[in-house]
C-alpha atoms as a PDB file:
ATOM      1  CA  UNK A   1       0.000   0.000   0.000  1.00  0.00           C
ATOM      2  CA  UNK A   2       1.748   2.946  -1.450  1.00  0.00           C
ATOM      3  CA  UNK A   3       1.939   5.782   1.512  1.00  0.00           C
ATOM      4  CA  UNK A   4      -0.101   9.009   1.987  1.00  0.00           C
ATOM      5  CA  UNK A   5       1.072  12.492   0.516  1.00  0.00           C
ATOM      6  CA  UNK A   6       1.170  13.606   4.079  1.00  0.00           C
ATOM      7  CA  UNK A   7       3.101  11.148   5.359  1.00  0.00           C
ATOM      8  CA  UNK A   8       5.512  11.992   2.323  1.00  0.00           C
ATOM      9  CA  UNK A   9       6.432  15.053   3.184  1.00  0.00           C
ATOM     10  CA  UNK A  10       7.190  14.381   6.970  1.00  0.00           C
ATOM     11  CA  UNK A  11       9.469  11.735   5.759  1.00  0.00           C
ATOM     12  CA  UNK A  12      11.011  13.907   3.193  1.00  0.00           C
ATOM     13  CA  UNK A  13      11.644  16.822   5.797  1.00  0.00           C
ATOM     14  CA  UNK A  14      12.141  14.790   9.009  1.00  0.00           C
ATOM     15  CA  UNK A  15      16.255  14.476   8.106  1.00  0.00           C
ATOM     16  CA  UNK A  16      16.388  18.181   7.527  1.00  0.00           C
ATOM     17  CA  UNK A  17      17.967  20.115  11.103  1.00  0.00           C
ATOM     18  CA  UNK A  18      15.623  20.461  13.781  1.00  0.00           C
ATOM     19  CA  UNK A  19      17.133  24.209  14.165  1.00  0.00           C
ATOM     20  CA  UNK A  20      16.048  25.260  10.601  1.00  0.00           C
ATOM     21  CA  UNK A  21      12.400  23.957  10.370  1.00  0.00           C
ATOM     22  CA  UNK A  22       9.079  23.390  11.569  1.00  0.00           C
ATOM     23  CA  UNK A  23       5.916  22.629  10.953  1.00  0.00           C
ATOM     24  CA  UNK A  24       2.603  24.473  11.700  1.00  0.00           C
ATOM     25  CA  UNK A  25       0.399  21.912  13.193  1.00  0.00           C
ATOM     26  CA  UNK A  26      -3.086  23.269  11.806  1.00  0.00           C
ATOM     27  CA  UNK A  27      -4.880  20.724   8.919  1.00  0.00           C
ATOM     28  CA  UNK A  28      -4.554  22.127   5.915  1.00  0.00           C
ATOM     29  CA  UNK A  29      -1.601  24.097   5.958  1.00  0.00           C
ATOM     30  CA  UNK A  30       1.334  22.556   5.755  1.00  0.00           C
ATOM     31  CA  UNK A  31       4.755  25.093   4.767  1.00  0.00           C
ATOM     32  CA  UNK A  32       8.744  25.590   5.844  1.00  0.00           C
ATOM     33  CA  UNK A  33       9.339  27.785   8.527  1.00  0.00           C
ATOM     34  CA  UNK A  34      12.770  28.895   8.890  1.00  0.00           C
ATOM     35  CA  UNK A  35      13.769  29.660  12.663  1.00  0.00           C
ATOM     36  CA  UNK A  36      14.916  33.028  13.442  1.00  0.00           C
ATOM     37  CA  UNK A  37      18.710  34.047  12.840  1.00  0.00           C
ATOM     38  CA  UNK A  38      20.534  33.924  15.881  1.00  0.00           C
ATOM     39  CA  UNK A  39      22.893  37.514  16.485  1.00  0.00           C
ATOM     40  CA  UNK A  40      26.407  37.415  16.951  1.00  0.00           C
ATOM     41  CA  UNK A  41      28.596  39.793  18.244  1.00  0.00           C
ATOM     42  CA  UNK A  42      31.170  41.043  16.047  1.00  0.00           C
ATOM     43  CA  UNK A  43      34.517  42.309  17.883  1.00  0.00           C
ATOM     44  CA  UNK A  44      37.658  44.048  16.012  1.00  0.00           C
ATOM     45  CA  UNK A  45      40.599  44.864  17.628  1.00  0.00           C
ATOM     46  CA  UNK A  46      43.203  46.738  16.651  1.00  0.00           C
ATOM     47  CA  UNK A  47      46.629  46.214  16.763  1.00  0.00           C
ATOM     48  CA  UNK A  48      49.423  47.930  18.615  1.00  0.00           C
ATOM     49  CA  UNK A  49      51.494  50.236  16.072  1.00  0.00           C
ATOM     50  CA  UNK A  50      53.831  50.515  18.817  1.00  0.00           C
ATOM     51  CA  UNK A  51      54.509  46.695  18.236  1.00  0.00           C
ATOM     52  CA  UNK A  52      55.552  47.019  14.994  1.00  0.00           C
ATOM     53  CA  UNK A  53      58.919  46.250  13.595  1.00  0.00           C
ATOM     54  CA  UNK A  54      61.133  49.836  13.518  1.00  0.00           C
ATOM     55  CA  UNK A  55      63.037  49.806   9.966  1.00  0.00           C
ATOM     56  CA  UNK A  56      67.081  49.032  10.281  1.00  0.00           C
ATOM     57  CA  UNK A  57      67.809  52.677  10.080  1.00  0.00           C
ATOM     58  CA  UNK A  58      66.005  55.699  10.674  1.00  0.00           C
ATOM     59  CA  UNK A  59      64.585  57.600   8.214  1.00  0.00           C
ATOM     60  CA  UNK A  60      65.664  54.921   5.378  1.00  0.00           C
ATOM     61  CA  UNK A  61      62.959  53.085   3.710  1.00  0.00           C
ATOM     62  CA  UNK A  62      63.110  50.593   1.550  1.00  0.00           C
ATOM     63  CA  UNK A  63      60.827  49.344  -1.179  1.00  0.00           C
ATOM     64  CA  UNK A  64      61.205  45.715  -1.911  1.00  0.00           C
ATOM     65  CA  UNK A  65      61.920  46.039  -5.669  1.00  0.00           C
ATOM     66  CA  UNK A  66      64.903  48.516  -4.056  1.00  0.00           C
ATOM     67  CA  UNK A  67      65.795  45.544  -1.298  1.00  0.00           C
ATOM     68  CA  UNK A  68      65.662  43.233  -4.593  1.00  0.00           C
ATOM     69  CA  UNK A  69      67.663  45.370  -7.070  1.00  0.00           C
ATOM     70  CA  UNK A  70      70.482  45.268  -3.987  1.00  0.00           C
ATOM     71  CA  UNK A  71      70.359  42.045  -3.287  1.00  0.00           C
ATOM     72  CA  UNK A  72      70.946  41.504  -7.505  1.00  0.00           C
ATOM     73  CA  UNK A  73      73.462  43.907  -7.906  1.00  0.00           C
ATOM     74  CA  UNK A  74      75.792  42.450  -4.952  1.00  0.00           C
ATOM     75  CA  UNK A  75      75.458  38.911  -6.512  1.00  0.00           C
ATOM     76  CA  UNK A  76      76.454  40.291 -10.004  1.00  0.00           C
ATOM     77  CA  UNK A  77      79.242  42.379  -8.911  1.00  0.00           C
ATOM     78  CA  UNK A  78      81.981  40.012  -9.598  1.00  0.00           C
ATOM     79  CA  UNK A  79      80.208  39.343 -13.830  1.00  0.00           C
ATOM     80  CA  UNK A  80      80.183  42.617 -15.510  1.00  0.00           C
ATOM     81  CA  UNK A  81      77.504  40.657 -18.310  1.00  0.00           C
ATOM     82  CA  UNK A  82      75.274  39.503 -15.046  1.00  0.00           C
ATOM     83  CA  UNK A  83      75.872  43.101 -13.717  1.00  0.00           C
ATOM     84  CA  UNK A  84      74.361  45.105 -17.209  1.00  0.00           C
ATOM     85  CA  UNK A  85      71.382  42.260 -17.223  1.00  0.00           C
ATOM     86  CA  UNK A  86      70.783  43.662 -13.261  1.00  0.00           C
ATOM     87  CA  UNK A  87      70.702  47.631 -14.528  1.00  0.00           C
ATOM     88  CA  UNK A  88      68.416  46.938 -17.683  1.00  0.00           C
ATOM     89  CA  UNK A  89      66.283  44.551 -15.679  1.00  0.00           C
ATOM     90  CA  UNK A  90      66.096  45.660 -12.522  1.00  0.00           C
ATOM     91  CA  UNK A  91      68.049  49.186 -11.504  1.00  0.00           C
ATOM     92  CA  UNK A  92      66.644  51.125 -15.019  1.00  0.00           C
ATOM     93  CA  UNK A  93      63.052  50.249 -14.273  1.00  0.00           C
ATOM     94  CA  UNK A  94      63.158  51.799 -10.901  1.00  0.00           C
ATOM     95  CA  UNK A  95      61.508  55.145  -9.550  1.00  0.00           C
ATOM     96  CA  UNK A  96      63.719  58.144  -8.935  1.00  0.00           C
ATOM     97  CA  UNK A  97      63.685  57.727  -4.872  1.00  0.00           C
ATOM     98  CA  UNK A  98      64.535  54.234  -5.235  1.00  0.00           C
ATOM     99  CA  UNK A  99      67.247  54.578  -7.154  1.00  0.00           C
ATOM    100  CA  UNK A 100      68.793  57.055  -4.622  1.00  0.00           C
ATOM    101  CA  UNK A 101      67.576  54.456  -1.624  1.00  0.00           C
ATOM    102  CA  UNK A 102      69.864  51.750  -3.872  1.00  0.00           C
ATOM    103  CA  UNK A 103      72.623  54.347  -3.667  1.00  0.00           C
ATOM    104  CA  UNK A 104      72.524  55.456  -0.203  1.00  0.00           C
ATOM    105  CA  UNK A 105      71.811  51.919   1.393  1.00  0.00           C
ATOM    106  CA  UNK A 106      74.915  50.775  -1.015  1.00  0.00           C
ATOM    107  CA  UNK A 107      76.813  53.208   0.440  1.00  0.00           C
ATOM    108  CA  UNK A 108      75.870  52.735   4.192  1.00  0.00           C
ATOM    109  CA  UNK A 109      77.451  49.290   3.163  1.00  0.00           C
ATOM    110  CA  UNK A 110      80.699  50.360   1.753  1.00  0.00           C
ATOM    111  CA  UNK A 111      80.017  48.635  -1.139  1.00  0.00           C
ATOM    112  CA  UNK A 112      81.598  51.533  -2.987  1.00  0.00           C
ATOM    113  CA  UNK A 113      82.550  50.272  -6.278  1.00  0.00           C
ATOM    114  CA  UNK A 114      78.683  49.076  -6.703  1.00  0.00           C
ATOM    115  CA  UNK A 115      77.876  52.370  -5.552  1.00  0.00           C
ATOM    116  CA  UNK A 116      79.981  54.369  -8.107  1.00  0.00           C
ATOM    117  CA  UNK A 117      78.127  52.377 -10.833  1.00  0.00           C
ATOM    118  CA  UNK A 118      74.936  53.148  -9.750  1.00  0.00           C
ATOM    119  CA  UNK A 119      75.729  57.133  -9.428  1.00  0.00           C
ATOM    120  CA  UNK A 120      77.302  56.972 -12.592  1.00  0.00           C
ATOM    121  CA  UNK A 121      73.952  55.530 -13.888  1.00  0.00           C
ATOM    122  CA  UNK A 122      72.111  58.043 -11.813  1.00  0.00           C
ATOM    123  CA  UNK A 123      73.662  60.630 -13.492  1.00  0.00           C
ATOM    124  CA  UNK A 124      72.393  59.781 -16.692  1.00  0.00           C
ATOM    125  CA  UNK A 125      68.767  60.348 -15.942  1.00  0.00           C
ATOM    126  CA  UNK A 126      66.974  63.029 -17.230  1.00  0.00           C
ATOM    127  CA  UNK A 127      65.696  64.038 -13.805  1.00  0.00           C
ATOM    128  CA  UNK A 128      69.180  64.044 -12.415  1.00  0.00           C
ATOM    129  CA  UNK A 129      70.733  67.497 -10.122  1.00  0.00           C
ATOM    130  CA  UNK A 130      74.193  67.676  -8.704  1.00  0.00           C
ATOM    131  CA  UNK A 131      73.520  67.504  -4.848  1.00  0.00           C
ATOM    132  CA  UNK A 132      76.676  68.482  -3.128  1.00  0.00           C
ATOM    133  CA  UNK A 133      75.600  67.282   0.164  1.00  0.00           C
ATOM    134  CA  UNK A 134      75.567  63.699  -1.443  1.00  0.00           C
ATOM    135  CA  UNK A 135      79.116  64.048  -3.141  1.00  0.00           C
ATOM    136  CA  UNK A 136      80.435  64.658   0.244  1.00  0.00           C
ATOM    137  CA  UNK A 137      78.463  61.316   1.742  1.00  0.00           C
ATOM    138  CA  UNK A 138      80.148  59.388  -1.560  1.00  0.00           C
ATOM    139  CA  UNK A 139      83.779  61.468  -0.725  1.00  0.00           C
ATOM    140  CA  UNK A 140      83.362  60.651   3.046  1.00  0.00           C
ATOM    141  CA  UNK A 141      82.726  56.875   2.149  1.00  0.00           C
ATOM    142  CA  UNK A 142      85.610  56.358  -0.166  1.00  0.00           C
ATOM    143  CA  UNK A 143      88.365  57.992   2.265  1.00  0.00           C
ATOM    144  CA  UNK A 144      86.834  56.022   4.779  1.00  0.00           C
ATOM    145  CA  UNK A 145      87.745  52.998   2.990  1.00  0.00           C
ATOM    146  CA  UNK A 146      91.157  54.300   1.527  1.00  0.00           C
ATOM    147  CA  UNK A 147      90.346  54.845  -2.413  1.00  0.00           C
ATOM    148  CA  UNK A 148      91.566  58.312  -2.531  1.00  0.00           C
ATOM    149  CA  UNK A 149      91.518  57.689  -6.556  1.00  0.00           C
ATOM    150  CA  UNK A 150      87.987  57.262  -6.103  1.00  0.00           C
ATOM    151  CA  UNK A 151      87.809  60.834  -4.268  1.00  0.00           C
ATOM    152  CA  UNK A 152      89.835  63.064  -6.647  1.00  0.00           C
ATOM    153  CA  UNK A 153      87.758  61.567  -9.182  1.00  0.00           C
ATOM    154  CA  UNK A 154      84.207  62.444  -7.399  1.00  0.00           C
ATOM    155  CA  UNK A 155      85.984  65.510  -6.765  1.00  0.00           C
ATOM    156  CA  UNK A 156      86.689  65.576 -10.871  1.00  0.00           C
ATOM    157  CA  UNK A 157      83.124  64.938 -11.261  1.00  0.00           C
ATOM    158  CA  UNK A 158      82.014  67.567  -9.053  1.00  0.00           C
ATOM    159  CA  UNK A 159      84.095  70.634 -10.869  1.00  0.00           C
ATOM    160  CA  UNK A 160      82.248  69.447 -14.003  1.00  0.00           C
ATOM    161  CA  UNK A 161      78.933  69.561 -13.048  1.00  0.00           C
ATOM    162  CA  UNK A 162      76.978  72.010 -14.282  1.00  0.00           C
ATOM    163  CA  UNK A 163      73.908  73.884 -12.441  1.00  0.00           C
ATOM    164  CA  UNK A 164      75.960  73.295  -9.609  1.00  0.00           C
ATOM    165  CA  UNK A 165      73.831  74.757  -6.627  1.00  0.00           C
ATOM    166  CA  UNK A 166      75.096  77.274  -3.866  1.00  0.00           C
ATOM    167  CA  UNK A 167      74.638  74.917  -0.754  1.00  0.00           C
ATOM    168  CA  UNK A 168      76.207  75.831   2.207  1.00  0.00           C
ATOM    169  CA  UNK A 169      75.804  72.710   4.181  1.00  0.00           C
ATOM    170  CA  UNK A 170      76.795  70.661   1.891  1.00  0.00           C
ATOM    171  CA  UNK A 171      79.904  72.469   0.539  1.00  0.00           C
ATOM    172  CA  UNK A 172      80.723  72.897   4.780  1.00  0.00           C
ATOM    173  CA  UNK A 173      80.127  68.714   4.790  1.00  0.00           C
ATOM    174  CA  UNK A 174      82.479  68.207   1.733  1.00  0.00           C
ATOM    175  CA  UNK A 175      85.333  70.397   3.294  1.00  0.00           C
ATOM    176  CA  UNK A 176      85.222  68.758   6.195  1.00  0.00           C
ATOM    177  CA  UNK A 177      85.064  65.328   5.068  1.00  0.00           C
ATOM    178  CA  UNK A 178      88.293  66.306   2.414  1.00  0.00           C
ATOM    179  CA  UNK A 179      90.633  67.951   5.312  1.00  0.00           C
ATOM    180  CA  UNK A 180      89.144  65.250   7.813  1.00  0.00           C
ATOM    181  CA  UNK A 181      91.079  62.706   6.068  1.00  0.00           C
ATOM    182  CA  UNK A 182      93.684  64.961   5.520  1.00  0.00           C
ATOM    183  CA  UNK A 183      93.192  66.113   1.815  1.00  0.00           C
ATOM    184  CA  UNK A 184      93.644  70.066   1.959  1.00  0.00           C
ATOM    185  CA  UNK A 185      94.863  70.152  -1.712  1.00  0.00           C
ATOM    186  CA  UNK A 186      91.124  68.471  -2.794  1.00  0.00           C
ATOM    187  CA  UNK A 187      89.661  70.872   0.163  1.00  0.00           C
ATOM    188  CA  UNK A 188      91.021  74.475  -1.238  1.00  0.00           C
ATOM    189  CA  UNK A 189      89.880  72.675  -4.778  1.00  0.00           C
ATOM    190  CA  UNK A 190      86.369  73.076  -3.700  1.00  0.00           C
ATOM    191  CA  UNK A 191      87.029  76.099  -1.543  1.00  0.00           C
ATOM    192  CA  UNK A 192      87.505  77.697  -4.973  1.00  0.00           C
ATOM    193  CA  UNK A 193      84.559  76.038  -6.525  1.00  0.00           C
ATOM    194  CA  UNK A 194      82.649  76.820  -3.872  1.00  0.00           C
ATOM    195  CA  UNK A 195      82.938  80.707  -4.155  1.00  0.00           C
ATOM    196  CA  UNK A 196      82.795  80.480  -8.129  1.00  0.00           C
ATOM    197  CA  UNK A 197      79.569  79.251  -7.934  1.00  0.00           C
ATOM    198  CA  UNK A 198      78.336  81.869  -6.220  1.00  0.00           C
ATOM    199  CA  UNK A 199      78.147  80.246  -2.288  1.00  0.00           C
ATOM    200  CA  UNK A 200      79.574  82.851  -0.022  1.00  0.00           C
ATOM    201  CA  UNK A 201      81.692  80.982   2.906  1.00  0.00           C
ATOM    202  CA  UNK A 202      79.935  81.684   6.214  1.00  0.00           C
ATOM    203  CA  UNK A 203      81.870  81.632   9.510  1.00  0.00           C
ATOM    204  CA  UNK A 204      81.479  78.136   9.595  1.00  0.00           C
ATOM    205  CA  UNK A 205      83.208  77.229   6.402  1.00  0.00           C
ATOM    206  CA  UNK A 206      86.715  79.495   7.462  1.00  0.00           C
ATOM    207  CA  UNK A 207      86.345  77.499  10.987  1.00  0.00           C
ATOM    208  CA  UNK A 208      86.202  74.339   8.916  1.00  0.00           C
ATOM    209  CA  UNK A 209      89.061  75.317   6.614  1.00  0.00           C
ATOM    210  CA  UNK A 210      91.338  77.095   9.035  1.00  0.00           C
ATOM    211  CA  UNK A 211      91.559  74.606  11.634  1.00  0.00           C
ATOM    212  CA  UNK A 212      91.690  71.951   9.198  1.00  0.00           C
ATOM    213  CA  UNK A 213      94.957  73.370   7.567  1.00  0.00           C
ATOM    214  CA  UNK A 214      96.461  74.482  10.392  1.00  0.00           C
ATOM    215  CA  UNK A 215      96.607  70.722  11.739  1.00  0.00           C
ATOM    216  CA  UNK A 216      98.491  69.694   8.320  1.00  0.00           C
ATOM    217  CA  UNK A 217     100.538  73.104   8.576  1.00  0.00           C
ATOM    218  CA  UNK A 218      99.206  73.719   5.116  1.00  0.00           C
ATOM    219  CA  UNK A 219     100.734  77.912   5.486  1.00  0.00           C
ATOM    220  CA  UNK A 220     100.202  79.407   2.046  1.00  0.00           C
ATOM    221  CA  UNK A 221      96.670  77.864   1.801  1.00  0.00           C
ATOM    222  CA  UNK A 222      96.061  78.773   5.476  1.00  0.00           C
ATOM    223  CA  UNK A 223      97.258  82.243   4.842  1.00  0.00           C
ATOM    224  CA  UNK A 224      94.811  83.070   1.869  1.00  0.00           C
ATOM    225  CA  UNK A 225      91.854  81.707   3.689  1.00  0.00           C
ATOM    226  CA  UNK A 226      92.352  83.758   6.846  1.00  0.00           C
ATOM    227  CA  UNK A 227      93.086  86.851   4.762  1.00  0.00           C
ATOM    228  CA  UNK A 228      89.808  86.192   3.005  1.00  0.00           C
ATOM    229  CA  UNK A 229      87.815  85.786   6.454  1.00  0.00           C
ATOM    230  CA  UNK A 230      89.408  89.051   7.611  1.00  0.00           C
ATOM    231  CA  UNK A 231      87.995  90.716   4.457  1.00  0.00           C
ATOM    232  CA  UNK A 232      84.644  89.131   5.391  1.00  0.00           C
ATOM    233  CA  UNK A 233      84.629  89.695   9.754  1.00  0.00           C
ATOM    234  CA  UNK A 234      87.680  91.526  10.556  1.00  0.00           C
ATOM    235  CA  UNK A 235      91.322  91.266  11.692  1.00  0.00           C
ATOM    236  CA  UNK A 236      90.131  89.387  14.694  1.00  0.00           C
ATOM    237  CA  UNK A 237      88.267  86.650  13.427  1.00  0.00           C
ATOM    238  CA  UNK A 238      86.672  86.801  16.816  1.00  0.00           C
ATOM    239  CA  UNK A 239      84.650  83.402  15.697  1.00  0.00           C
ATOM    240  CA  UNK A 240      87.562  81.106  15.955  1.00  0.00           C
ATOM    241  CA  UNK A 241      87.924  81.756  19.453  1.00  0.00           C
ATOM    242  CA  UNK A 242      84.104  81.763  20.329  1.00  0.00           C
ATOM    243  CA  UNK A 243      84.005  78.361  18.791  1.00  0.00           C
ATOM    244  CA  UNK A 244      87.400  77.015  20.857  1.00  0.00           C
ATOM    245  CA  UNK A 245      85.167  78.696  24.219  1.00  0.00           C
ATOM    246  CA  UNK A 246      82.070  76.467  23.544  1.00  0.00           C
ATOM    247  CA  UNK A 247      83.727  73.342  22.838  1.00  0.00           C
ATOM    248  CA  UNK A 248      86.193  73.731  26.410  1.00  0.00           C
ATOM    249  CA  UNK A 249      82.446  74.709  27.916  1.00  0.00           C
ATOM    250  CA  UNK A 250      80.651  71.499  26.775  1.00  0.00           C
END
């Protein structure tokens, strides 16, 4: 005996969840009844910036196609083909701050011959402007690490630069880095290029030269530089000694 429609339908549902349906039990009216959603609480928390990794060096920031174009470039340094596949592929196709990040961050790791090529690539760009302050990191970097060929060349490079700008701190940086490793020939150089592109040396930049040349007892270039301060401040050049006072009072 074949069973009723009724009796169908309560064996059709009857595996279904006992959460999702029901039945109304009035004759005659027999439909799904879905139970009513349940709420849930939704809570977001948000996560300590303070907990977040600091980067290796302050104010340097790497993109990864800059940590990348590093990592290639110190693998290929030893294959000059590999080397020109890593500047067409990589170096070429990167923006104008990452390109300087690759330069600075090679320099922060002496790798100075890697970082020569790159400025010499840099300064190929159509975007590219002679920054003195950043010939005097590259100078600093190479003394540092004895290639004083490396320095008279930069220094080359510098005299040959054209819209050279009239930076004082950077032209103050370079002279100090030059006669800090004891290079007052390379330090009147720029002394001269200095004022010929129109940067007037402030007090700071006779301090910087005169002490610095009277430590090598460099006279005849010591001599000109003082007479030019006294044509600036004075016979006294009061400033030297105000700067010995506040180095004796710290």
């Amino acid at each position: 005996m074949r069973p009723s429609s009724a009796l169908q339908t309560v064996t059709i549902f009857s595996s279904l969840p006992k959460t999702l349906i029901g039945f109304n039990a009035q004759p005659h009216c027999q439909y799904l009844q879905l139970s009513k959603p349940k709420r849930c609480l939704l809570i977001i928390t948000m996560r300590d910036r303070s907990k977040n990794p600091r980067p290796l060096q302050k104010g340097r920031n790497l993109s990864i196609e800059a940590i990348q174009t590093i990592q290639a470039l110190k693998r290929a340094k030893k294959n000059e083909g590999l080397m020109e596949q890593v500047f067409n592929s990589k170096f070429r196709r990167l923006l104008k701050l990452d390109m300087m990040a690759v330069l600075k961050d090679l320099l922060r790791q002496n790798e100075c011959f890697l970082a020569l090529k790159v400025f010499e690539d840099i300064r190929k760009e159509y975007w590219y402007k002679p920054q003195v302050l950043l010939y005097a990191d590259m100078i600093k970097v190479m003394a540092s690490n004895e290639l004083f060929e490396q320095v008279e060349n930069l220094c080359l490079c510098l005299k040959q630069e054209t819209n050279l700008q009239p930076d004082i701190e950077g032209f103050n940086a370079l002279l100090t880095a030059l006669l800090s490793f004891n290079l007052p020939t390379l330090a009147m150089e720029c002394y001269y290029l200095m004022k010929g592109v129109g940067c007037e040396p402030d007090r700071s930049s006779f301090r910087i030269l005169i002490k610095g040349l009277e430590s090598v007892g460099e006279t005849g270039p010591l001599g000109i530089v003082r007479q030019d301060a006294q044509n600036l401040y004075g016979e006294s050049l009061e400033f030297l000694e105000e700067d010995e006072e506040m180095a004796v009072s710290q």
